[in-house]
N, C-alpha and C. Protein backbone atom coordinates (compact mmCIF):
# COMPACT_ATOMS: atom_id res chain seq x y z
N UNK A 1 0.84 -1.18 0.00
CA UNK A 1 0.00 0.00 0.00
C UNK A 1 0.88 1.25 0.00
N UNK A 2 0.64 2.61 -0.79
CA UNK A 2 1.19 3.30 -1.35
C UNK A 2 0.70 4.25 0.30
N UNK A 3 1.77 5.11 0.62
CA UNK A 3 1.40 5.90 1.74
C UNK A 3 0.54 7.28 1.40
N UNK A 4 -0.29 7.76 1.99
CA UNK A 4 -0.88 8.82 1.73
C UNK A 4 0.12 10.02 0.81
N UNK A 5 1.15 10.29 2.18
CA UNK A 5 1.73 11.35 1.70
C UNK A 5 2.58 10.94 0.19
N UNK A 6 3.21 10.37 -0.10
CA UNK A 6 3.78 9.60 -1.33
C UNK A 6 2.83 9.89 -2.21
N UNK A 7 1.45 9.47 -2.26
CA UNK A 7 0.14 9.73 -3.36
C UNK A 7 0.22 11.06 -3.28
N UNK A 8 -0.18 12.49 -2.45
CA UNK A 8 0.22 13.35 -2.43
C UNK A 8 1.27 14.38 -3.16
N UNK A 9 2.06 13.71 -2.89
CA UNK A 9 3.52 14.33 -3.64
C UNK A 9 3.22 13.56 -4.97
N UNK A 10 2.95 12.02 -5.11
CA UNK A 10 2.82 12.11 -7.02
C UNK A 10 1.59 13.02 -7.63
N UNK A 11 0.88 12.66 -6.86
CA UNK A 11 -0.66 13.39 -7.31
C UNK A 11 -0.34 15.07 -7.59
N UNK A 12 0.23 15.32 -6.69
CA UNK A 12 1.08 17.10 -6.74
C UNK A 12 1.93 17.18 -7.93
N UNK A 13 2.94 16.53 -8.27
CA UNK A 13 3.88 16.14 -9.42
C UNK A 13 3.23 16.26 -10.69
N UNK A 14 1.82 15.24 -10.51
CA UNK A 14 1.92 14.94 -12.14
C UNK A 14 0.54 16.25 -12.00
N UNK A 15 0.38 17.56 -10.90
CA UNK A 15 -0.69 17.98 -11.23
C UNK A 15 0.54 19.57 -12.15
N UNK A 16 2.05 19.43 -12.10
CA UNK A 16 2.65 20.39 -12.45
C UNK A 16 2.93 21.33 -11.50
N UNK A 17 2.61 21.23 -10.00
CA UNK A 17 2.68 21.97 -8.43
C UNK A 17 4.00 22.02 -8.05
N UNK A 18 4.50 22.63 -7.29
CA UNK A 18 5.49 22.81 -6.18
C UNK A 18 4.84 22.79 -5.08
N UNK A 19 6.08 22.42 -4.16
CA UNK A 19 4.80 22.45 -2.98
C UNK A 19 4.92 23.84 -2.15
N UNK A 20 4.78 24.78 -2.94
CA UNK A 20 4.62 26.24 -2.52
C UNK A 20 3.26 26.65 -3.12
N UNK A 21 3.43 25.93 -4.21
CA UNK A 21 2.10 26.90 -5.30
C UNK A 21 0.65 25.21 -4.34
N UNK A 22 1.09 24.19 -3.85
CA UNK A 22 0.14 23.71 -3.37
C UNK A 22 0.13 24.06 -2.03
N UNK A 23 0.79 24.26 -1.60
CA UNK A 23 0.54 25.37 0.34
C UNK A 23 0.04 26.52 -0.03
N UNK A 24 0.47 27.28 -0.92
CA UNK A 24 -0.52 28.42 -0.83
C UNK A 24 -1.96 28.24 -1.42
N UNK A 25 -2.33 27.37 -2.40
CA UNK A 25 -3.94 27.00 -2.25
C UNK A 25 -4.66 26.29 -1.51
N UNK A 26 -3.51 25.87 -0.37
CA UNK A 26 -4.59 25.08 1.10
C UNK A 26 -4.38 26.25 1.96
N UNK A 27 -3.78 27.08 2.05
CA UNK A 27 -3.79 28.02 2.60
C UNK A 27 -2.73 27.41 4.19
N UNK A 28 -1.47 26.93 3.91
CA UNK A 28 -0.69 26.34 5.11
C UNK A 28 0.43 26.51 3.94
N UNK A 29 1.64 26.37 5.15
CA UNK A 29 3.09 26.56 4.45
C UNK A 29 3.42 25.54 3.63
N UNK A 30 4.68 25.96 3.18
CA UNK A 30 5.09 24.68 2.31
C UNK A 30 6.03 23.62 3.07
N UNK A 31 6.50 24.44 3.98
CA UNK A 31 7.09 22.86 5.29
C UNK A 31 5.93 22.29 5.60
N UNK A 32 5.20 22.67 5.94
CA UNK A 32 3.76 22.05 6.35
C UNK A 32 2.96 20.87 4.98
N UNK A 33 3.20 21.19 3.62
CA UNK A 33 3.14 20.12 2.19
C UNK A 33 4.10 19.28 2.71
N UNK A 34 5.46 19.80 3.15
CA UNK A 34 6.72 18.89 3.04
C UNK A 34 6.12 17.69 4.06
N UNK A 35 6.45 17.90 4.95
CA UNK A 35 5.87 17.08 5.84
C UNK A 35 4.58 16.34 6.02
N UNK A 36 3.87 16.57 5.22
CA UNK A 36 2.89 15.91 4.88
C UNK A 36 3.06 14.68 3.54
N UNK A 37 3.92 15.09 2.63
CA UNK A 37 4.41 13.92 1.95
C UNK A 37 5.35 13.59 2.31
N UNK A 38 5.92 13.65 3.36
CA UNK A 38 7.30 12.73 4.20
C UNK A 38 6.85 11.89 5.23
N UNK A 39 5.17 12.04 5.40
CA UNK A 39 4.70 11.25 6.28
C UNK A 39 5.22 11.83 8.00
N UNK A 40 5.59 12.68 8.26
CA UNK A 40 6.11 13.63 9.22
C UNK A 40 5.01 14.04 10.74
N UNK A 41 3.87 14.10 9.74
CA UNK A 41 3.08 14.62 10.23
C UNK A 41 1.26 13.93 9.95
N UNK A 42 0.36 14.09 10.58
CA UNK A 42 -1.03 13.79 10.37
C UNK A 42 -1.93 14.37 9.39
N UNK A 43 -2.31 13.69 8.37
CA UNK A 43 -3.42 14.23 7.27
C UNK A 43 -4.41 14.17 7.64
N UNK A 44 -5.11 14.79 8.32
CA UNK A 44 -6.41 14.93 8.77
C UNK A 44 -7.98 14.68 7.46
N UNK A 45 -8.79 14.30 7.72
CA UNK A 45 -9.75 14.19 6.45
C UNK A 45 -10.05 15.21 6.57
N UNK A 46 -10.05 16.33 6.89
CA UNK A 46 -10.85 17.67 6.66
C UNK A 46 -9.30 17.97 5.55
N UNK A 47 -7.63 17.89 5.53
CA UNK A 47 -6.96 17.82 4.95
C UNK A 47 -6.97 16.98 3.35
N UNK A 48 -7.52 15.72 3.45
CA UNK A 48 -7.59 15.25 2.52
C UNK A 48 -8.56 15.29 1.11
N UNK A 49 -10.03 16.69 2.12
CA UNK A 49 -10.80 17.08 1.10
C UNK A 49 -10.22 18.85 0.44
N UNK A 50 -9.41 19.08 1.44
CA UNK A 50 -8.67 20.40 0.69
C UNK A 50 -7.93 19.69 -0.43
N UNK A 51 -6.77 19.15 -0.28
CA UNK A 51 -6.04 18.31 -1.06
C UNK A 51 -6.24 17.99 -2.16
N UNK A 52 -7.37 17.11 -1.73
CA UNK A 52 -8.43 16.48 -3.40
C UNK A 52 -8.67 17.39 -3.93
N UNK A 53 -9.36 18.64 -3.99
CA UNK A 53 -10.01 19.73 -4.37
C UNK A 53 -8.91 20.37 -4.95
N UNK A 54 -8.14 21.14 -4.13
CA UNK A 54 -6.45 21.50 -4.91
C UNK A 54 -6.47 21.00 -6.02
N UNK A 55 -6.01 19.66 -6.37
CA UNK A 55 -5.46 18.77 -6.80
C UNK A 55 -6.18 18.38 -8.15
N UNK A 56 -7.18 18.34 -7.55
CA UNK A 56 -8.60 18.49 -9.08
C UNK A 56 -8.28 16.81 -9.09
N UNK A 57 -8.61 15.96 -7.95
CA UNK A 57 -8.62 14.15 -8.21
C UNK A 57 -9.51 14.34 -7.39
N UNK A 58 -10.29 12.94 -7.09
CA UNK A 58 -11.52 12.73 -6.11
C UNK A 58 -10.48 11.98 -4.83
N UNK A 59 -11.00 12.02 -3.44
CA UNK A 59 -10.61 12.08 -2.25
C UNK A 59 -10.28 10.70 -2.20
N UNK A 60 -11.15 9.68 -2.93
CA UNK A 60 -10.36 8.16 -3.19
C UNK A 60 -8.73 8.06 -3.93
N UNK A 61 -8.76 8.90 -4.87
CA UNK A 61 -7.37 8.96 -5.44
C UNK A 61 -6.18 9.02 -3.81
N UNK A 62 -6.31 9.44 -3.08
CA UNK A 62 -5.32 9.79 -2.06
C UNK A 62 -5.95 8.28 -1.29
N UNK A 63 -6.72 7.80 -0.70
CA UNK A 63 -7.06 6.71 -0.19
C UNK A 63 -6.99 5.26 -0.68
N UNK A 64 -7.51 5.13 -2.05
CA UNK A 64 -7.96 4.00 -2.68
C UNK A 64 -6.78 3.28 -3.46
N UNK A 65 -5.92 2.30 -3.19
CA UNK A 65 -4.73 1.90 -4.18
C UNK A 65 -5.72 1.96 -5.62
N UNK A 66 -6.57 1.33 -6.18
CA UNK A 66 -6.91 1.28 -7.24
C UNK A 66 -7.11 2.44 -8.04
N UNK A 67 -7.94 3.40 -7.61
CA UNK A 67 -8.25 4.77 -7.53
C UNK A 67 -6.32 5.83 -8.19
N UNK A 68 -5.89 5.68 -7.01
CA UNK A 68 -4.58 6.12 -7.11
C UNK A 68 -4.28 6.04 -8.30
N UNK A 69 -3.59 4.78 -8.90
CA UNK A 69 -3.07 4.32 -10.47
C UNK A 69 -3.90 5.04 -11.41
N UNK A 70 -6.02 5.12 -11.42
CA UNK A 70 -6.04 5.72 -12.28
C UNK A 70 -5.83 7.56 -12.35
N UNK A 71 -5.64 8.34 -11.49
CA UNK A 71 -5.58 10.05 -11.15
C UNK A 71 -4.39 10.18 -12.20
């Protein structure tokens, strides 16, 4: 199983993001992205529907291995 934050950071990658230009549309720093795809820290689900939304994938893409492969 692929770790949240890991889906995160690819899902961020292939959306063309830094994780500056994705902290400033969740409105939190970009140590605060970092650590969230380093697994550092807690993704909260109120986090994982900002994220999704950012991200323009549905909230399974970050949860669902199957889901994931297709985003």
């Amino acid at each position: 199983m692929v770790p949240v934050g890991s889906k995160i950071r690819m899902l961020r990658q292939k959306s063309k993001l830094t994780q500056a230009e994705l902290a400033a549309k969740l409105g939190i720093s970009q140590a605060e992205v970092s650590r969230m795809e380093r697994g550092r820290t807690a993704v909260t689900v109120q986090d994982l529907y900002k994220i999704s939304s950012a991200l323009d994938v549905p909230v399974t893409a970050l949860l669902d291995e199957a889901d994931f492969h297709k985003a």
